[in-house]
Protein backbone atom coordinates (compact mmCIF):
# COMPACT_ATOMS: atom_id res chain seq x y z
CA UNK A 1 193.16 208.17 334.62
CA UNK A 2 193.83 208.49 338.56
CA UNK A 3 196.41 210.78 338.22
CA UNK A 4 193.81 212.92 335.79
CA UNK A 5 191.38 212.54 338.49
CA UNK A 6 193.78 213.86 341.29
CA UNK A 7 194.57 216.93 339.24
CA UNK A 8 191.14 217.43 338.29
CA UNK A 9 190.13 217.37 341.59
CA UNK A 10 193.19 219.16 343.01
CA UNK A 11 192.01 221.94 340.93
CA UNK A 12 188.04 222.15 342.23
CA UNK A 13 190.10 222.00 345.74
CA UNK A 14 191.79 224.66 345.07
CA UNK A 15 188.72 227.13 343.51
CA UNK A 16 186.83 226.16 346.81
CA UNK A 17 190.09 226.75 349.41
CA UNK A 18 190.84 229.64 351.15
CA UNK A 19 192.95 230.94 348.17
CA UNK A 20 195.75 232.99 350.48
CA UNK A 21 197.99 230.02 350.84
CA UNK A 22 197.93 229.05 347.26
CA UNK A 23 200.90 230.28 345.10
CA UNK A 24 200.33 231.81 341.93
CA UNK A 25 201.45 228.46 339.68
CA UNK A 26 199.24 226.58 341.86
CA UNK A 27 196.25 228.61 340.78
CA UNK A 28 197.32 229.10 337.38
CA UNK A 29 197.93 225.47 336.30
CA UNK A 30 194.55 224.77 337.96
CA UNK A 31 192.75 226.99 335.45
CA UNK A 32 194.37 225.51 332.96
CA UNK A 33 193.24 221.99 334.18
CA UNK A 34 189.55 223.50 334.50
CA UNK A 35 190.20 224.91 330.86
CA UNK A 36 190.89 221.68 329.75
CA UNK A 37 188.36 220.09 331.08
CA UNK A 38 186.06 222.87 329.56
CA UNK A 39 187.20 222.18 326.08
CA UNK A 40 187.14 218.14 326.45
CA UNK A 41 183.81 218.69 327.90
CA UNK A 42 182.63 221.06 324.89
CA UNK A 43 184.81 219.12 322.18
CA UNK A 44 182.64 215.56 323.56
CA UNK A 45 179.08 218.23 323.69
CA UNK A 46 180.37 219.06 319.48
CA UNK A 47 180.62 215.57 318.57
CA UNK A 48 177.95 214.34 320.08
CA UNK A 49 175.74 217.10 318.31
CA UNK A 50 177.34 216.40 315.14
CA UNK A 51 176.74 212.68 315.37
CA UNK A 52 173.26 212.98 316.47
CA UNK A 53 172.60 215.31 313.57
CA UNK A 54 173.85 213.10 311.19
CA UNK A 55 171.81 209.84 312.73
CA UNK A 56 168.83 211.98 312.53
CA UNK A 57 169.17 212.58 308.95
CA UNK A 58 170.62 209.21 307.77
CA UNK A 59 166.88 208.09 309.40
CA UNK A 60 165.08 210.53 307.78
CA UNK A 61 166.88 209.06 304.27
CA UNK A 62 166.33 205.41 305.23
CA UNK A 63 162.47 206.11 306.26
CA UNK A 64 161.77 207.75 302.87
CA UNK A 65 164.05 204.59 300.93
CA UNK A 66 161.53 202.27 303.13
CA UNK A 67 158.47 204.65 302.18
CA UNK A 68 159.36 204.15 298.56
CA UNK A 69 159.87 200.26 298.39
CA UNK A 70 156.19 200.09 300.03
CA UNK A 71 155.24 202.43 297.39
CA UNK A 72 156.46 200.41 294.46
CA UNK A 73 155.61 196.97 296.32
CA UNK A 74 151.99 197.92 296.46
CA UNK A 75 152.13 199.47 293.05
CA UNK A 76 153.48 196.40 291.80
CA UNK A 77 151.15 193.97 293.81
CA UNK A 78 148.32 196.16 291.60
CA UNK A 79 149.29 195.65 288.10
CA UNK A 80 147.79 192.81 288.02
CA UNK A 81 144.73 193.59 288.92
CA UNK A 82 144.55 196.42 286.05
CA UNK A 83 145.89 194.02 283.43
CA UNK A 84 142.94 191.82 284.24
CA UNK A 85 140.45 194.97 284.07
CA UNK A 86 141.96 195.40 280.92
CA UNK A 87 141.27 192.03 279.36
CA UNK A 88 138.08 192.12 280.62
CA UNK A 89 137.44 194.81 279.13
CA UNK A 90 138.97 194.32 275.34
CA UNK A 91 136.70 190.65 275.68
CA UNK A 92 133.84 192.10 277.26
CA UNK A 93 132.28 193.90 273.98
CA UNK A 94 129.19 191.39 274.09
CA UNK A 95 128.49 192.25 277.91
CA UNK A 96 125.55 194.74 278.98
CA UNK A 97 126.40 198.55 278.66
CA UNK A 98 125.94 199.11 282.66
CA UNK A 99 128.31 196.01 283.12
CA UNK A 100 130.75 197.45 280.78
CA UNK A 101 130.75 200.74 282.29
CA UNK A 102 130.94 199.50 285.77
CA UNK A 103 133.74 197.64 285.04
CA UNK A 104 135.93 200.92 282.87
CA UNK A 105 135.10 202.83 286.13
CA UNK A 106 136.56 200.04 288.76
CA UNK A 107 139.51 200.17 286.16
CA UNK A 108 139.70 204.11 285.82
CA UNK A 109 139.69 204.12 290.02
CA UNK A 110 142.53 201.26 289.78
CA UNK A 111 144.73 203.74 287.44
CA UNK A 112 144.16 206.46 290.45
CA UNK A 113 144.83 204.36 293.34
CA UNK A 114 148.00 203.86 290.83
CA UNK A 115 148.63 207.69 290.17
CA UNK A 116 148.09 208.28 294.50
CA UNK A 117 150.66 205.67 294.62
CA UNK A 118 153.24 207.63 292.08
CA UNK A 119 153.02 205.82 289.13
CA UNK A 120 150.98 207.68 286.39
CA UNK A 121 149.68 206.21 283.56
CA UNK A 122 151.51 206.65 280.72
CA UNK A 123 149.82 208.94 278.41
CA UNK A 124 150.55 207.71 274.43
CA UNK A 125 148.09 209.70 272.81
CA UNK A 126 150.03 210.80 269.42
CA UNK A 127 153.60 210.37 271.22
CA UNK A 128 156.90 209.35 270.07
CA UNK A 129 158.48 206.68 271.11
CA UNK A 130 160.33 207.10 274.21
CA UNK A 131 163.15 204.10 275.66
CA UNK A 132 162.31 205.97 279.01
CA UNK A 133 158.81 205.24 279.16
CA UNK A 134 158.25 202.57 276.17
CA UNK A 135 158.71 198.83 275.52
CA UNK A 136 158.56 198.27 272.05
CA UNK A 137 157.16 194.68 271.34
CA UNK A 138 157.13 195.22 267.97
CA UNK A 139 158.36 197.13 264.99
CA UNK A 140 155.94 197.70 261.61
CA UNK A 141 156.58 198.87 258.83
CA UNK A 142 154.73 201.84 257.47
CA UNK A 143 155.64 204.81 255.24
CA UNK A 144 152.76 207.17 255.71
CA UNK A 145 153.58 207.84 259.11
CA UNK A 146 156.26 209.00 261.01
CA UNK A 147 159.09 206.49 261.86
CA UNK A 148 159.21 205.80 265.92
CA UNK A 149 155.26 207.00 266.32
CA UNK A 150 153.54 204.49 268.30
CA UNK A 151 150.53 202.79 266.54
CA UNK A 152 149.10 200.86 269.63
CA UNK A 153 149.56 199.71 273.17
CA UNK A 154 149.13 196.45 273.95
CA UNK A 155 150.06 196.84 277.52
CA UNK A 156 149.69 200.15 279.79
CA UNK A 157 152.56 201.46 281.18
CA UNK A 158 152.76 203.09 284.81
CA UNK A 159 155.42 205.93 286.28
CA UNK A 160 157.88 208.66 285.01
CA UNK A 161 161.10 209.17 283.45
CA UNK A 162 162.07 209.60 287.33
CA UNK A 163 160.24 206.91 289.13
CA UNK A 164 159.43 203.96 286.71
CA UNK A 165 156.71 201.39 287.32
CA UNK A 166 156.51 199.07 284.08
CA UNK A 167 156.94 201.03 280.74
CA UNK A 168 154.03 200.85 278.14
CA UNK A 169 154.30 197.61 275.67
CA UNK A 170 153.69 199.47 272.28
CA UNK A 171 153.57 198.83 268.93
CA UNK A 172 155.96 201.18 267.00
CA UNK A 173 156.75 202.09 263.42
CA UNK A 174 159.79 202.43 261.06
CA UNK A 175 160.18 203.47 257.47
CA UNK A 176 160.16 199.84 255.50
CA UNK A 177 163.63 201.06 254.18
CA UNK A 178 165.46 201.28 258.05
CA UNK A 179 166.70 198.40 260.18
């Protein structure tokens, strides 16, 4: 490392001398110290570059992982506060019609501060069932309609194919003649 020092140095001695005592080697193996000390210099600059680049974007990748696990955490901190709605709901036939619709409207603003969040309800109007976004809890039988439609929900599902919350709990028919 001295030795590199002395050279280097030798050769900013030389650039700043009175250059009509220097032989010819002299000067030309002190460009080629200064050119190595260019490319060392630019070959550190590269690296560095390329290493802050990719720090920049392996942040950028962690922040949005991070971003999503808050997203599903609240999400999932939620459901339970919809499930309730819903039960309230399904027992609260008996209660006073502005009760009942204050309540479907604290429920319908839960299922969009779900759907801000990500997670969509699950639409099951007429569908198929689905493994992606179905649970079946239970299988009936039943010939006048089509096997795998979905006769009821009995617990709302939240998300996409992509980006699943809890998949609907549905009640889902077969031909009485499958297994």
């Amino acid at each position: 490392m001295v030795e590199e020092q002395n050279e280097d140095t030798r050769a900013l001695d030389l650039l700043n001398d009175d250059l009509t005592d220097v032989s010819p080697e002299e000067i030309r193996a002190a460009q080629a110290a200064l050119a190595a000390q260019l490319e060392t210099a630019d070959d550190r600059w590269r690296r560095t570059a390329a290493d802050y680049d990719n720090l920049r974007k392996r942040m950028a990748r962690e922040i949005q992982t991070v971003r999503e696990q808050e997203r599903q955490h609240t999400a999932t901190a939620f459901l339970p506060v919809v499930d309730a709605l819903d039960r309230a709901l399904t027992f609260g036939v008996d209660l006073d019609e502005g009760v009942l619709d204050g309540m479907q409207a604290v429920r319908a603003q839960a299922a969009d501060a779900l759907r801000a969040l990500g997670y969509p309800e699950i639409v099951i109007d007429g569908a198929e069932f689905d493994p992606q976004l179905h649970e079946a809890v239970s299988v009936v039988e039943d010939a006048s309609v089509p096997p795998r439609s979905i006769l009821a929900v009995t617990r709302p599902g939240f998300g996409t194919p992509e980006r699943m919350l809890r998949p609907a709990a549905v009640v889902v028919t077969r031909r009485p003649d499958e297994e």
